[in-house]
Protein backbone atom coordinates (compact mmCIF):
# COMPACT_ATOMS: atom_id res chain seq x y z
CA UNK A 1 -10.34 183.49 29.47
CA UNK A 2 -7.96 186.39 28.59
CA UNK A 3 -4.27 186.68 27.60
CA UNK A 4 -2.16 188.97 29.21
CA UNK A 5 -2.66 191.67 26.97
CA UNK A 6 -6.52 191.54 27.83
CA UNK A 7 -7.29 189.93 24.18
CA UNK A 8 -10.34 187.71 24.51
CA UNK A 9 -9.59 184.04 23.16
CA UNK A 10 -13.97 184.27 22.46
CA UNK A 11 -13.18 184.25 18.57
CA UNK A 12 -11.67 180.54 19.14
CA UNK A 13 -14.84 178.12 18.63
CA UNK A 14 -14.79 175.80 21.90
CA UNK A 15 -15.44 171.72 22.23
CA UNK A 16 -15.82 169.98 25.51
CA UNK A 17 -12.49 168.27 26.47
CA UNK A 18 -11.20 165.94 29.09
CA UNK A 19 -8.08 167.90 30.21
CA UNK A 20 -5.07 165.84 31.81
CA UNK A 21 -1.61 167.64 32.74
CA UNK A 22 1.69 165.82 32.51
CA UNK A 23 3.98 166.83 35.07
CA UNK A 24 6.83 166.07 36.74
CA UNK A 25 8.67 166.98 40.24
CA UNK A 26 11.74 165.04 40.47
CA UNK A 27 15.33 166.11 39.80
CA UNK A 28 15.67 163.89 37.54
CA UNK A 29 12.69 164.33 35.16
CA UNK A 30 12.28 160.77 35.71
CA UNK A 31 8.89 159.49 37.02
CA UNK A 32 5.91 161.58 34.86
CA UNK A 33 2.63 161.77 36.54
CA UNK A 34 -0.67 162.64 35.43
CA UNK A 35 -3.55 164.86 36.75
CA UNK A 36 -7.03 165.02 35.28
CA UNK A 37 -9.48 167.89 35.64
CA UNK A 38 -12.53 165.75 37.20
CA UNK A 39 -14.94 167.35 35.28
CA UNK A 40 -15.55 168.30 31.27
CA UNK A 41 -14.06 171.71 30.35
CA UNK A 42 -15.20 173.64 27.46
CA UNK A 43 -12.15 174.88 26.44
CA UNK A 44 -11.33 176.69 22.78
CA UNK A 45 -9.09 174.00 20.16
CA UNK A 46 -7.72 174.80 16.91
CA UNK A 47 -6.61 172.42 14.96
CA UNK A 48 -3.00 171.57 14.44
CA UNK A 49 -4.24 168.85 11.47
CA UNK A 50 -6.56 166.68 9.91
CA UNK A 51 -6.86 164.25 13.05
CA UNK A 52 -5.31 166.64 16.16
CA UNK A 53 -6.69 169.91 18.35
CA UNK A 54 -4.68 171.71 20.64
CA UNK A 55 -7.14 173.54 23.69
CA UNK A 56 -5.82 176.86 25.36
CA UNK A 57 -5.92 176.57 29.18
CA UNK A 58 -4.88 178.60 32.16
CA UNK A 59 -1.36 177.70 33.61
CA UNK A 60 -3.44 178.43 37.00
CA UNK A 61 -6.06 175.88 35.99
CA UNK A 62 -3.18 173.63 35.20
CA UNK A 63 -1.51 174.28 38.85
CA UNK A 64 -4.73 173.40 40.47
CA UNK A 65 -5.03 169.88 39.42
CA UNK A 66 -1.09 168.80 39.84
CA UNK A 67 -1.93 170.07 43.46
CA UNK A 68 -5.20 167.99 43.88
CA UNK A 69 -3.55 165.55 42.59
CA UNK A 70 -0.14 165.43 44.21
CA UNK A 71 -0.85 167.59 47.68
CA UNK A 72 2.41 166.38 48.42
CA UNK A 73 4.48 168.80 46.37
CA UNK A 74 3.43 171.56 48.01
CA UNK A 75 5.41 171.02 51.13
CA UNK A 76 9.06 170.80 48.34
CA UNK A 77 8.01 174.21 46.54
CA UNK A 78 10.96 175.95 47.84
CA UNK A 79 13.70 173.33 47.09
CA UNK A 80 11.68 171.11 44.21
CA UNK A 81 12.82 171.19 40.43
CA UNK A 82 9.52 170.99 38.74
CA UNK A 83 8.32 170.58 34.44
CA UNK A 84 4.87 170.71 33.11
């Protein structure tokens, strides 16, 4: 995985995570929905405390499973209002 300055993120240790994206595509921001990556990623955390990690994932990665999940959206990409 690289940033967009070509640094490598391979100096951030890695643990296998289930990855789920909160997203919604309403005009209101009302209804949330969920996608989940249907497999284990190994994706690099750091630790924001004692309890918590944070994992670094592509945006790209992230608009891949809110389409698998929600096909639907696709078809409102030119007049939908979307968060994630």
């Amino acid at each position: 995985m690289e940033l967009d300055d070509g640094n490598q993120l391979g100096n951030i240790p890695t643990r296998p995570m289930r990855v789920k994206v909160l997203y919604t595509f309403d005009l209101e921001n009302k209804t949330t929905c969920l996608a989940r990556f249907p497999n284990t990623l190994d994706i690099p955390a750091v630790a924001i405390d004692d309890q918590s990690q944070v994992g670094v994932i592509e945006l790209a990665q992230c608009i891949d499973a809110i389409i698998a999940a929600s096909p639907e959206i696709v078809s409102k990409l030119d007049t939908g209002d979307f968060t994630i």
